[in-house]
Structure formats: C-alpha cells, structure tokens
N, C-alpha and C. Protein backbone atom coordinates (compact mmCIF):
# COMPACT_ATOMS: atom_id res chain seq x y z
N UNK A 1 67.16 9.89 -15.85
CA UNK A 1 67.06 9.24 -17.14
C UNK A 1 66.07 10.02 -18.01
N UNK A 2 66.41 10.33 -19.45
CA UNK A 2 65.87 10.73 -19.98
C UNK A 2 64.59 9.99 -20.72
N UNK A 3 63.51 10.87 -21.51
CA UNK A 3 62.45 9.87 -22.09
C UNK A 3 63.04 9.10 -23.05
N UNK A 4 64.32 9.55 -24.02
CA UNK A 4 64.90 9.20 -25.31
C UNK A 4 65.63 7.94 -24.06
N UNK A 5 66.22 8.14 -23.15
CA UNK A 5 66.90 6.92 -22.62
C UNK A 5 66.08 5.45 -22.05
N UNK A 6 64.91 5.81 -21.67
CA UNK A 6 64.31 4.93 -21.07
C UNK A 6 63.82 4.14 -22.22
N UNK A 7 63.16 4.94 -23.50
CA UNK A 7 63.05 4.34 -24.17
C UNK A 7 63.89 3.36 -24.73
N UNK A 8 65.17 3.73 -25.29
CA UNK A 8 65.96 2.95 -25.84
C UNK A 8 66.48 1.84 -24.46
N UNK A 9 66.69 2.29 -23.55
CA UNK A 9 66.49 0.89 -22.58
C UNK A 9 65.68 0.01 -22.40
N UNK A 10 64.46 0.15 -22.78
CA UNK A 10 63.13 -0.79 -23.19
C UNK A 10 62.92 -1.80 -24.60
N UNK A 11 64.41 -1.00 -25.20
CA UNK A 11 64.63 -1.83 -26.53
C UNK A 11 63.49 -1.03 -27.89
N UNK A 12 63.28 0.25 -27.20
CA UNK A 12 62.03 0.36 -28.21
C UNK A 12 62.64 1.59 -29.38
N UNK A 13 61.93 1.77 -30.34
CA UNK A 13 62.40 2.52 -31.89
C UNK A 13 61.81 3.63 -31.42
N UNK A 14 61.43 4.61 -32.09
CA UNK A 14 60.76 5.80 -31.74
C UNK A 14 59.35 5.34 -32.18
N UNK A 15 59.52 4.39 -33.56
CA UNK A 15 57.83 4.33 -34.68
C UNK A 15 57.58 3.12 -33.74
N UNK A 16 58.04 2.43 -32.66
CA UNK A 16 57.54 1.59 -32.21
C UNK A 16 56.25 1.90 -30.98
N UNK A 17 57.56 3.11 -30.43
CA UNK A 17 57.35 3.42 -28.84
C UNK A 17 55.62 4.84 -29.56
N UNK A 18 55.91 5.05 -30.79
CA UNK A 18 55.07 5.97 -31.15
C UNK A 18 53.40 5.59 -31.41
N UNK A 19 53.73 3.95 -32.41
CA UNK A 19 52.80 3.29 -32.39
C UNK A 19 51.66 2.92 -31.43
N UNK A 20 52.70 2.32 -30.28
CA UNK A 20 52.27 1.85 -28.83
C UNK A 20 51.14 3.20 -28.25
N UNK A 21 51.47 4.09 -28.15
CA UNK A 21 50.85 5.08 -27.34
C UNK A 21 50.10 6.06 -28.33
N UNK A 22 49.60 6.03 -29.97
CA UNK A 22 48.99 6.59 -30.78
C UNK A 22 49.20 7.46 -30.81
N UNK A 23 50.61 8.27 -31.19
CA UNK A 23 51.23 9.76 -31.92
C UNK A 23 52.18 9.43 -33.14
N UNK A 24 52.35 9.95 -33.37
CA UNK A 24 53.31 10.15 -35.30
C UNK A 24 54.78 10.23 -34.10
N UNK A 25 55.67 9.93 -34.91
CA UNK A 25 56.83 8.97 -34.77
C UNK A 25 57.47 10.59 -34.82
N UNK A 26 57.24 11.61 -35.38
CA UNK A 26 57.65 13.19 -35.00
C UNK A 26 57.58 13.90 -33.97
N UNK A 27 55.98 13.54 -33.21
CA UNK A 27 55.75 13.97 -31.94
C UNK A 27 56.05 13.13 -30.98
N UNK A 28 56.46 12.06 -31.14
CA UNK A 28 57.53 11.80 -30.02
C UNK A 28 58.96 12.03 -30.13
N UNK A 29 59.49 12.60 -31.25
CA UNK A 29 60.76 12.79 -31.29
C UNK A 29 60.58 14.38 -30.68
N UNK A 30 59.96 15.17 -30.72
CA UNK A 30 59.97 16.59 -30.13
C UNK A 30 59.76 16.44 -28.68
N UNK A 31 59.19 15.36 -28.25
CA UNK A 31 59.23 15.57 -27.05
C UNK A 31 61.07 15.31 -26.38
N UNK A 32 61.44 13.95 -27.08
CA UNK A 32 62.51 13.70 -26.40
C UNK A 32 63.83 14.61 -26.71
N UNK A 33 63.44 15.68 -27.63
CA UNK A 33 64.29 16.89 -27.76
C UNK A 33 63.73 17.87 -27.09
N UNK A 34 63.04 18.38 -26.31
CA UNK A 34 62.54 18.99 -25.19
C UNK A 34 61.61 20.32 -26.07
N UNK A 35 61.50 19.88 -27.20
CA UNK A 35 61.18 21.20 -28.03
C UNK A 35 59.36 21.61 -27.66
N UNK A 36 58.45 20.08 -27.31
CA UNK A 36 57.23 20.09 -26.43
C UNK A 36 57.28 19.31 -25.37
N UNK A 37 56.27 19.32 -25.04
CA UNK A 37 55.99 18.30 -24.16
C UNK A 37 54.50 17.51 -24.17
N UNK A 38 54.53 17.02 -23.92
CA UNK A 38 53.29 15.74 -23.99
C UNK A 38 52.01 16.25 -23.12
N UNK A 39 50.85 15.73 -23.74
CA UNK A 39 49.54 16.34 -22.88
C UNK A 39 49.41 15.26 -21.65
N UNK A 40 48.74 15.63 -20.94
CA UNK A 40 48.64 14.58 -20.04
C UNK A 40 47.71 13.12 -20.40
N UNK A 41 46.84 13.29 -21.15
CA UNK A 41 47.39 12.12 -21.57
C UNK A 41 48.00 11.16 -22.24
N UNK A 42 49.02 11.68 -23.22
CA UNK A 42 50.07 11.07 -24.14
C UNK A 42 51.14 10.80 -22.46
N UNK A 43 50.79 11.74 -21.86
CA UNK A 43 52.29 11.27 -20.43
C UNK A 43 51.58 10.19 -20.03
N UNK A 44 50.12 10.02 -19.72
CA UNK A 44 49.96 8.88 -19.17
C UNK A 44 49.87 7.86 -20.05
N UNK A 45 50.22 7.73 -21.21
CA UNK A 45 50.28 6.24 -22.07
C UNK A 45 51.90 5.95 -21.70
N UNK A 46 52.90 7.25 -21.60
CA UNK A 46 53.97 6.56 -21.84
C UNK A 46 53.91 5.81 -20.91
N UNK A 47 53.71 6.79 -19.56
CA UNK A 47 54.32 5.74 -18.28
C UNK A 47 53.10 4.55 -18.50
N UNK A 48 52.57 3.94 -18.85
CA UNK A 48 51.73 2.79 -18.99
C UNK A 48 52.57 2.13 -19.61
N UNK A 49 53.13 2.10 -21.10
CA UNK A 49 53.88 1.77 -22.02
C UNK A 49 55.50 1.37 -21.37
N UNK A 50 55.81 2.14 -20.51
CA UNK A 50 57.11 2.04 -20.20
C UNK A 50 57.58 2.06 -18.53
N UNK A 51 56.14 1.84 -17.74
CA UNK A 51 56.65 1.40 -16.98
C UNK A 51 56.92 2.65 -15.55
N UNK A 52 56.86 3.61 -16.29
CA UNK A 52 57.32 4.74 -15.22
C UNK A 52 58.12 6.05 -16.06
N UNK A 53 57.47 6.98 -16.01
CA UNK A 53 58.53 8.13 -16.56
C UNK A 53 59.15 8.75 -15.12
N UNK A 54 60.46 9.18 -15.49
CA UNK A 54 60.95 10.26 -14.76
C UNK A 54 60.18 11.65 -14.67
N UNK A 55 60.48 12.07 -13.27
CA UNK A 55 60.34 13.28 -13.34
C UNK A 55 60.72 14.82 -13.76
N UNK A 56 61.71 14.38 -14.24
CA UNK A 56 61.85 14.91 -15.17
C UNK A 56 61.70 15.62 -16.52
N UNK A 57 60.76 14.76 -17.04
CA UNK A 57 59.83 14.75 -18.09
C UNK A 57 58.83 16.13 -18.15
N UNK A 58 59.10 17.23 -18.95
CA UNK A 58 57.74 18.09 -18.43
C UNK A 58 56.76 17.37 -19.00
N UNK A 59 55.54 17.96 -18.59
CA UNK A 59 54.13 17.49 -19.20
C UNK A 59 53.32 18.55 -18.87
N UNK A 60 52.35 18.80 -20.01
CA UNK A 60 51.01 19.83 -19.25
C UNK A 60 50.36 19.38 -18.43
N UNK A 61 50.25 19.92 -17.45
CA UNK A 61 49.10 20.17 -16.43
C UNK A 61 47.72 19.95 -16.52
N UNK A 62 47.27 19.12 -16.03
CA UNK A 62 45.46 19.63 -16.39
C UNK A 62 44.97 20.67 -16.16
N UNK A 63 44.21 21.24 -17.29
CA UNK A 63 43.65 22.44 -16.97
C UNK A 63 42.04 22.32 -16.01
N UNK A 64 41.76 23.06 -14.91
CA UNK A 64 40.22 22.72 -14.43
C UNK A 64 39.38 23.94 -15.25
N UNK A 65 37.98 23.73 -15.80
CA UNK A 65 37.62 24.95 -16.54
C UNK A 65 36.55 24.83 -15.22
N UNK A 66 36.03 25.93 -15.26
CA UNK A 66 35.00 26.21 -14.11
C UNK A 66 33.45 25.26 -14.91
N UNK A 67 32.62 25.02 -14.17
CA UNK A 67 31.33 24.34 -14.30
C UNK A 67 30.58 25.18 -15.28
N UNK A 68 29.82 24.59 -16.50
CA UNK A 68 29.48 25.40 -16.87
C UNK A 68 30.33 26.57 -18.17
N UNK A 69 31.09 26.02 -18.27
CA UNK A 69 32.14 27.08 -19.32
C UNK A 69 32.44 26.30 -20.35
C-alpha cells in the first residue's frame, strides 16, 4: 500500500493529513509522488498519524555525526 493509499483509506485530504503532521499540503504531495522522501521525522509523525507506514515508503536515514563535530 502506498502512502497516497493509506492515506485516502484513513479518509484523510492531503491539507488534512498535512496539517496533522506540520508540512505544507505540497510536501506531502511530493512525497506520495515519490519525487522526495520524508526526514525521519516527518516519517515518524506519519506513522503516528496513520497508524503504520509501509515499507515501502523511502525515508532518510539518520545521519550519526561524530562527537564533537
């Protein structure tokens, strides 16, 4: 299942599902066109918001910076 599917299975709009998790109603439409992907933590509001994302979903990685940098 896609992010654009789960959403609309949750009953939610894009300016809704955008609201909910604090991004512009654009940057969640780029994600669900695969054009970005979400930082980790915009991934962790969705799946809060919705319950569970697929894996599917890319997302960035956390970056570790060394101690000190």
């Amino acid at each position: 299942m896609t992010l654009k599917q789960l959403r609309v299975a949750q009953g939610l709009s894009q300016t809704v599902l955008a609201t909910m998790i604090c991004v512009k109603q654009n940057q969640l439409s780029t994600w669900e066109r695969g054009r970005t992907v979400p930082c980790p933590k915009n991934y962790d509001r969705l799946v809060e918001v919705l319950g569970g994302v697929p894996d599917d979903i890319p997302r960035v990685e956390r970056r570790r910076r060394p101690i000190g940098s």
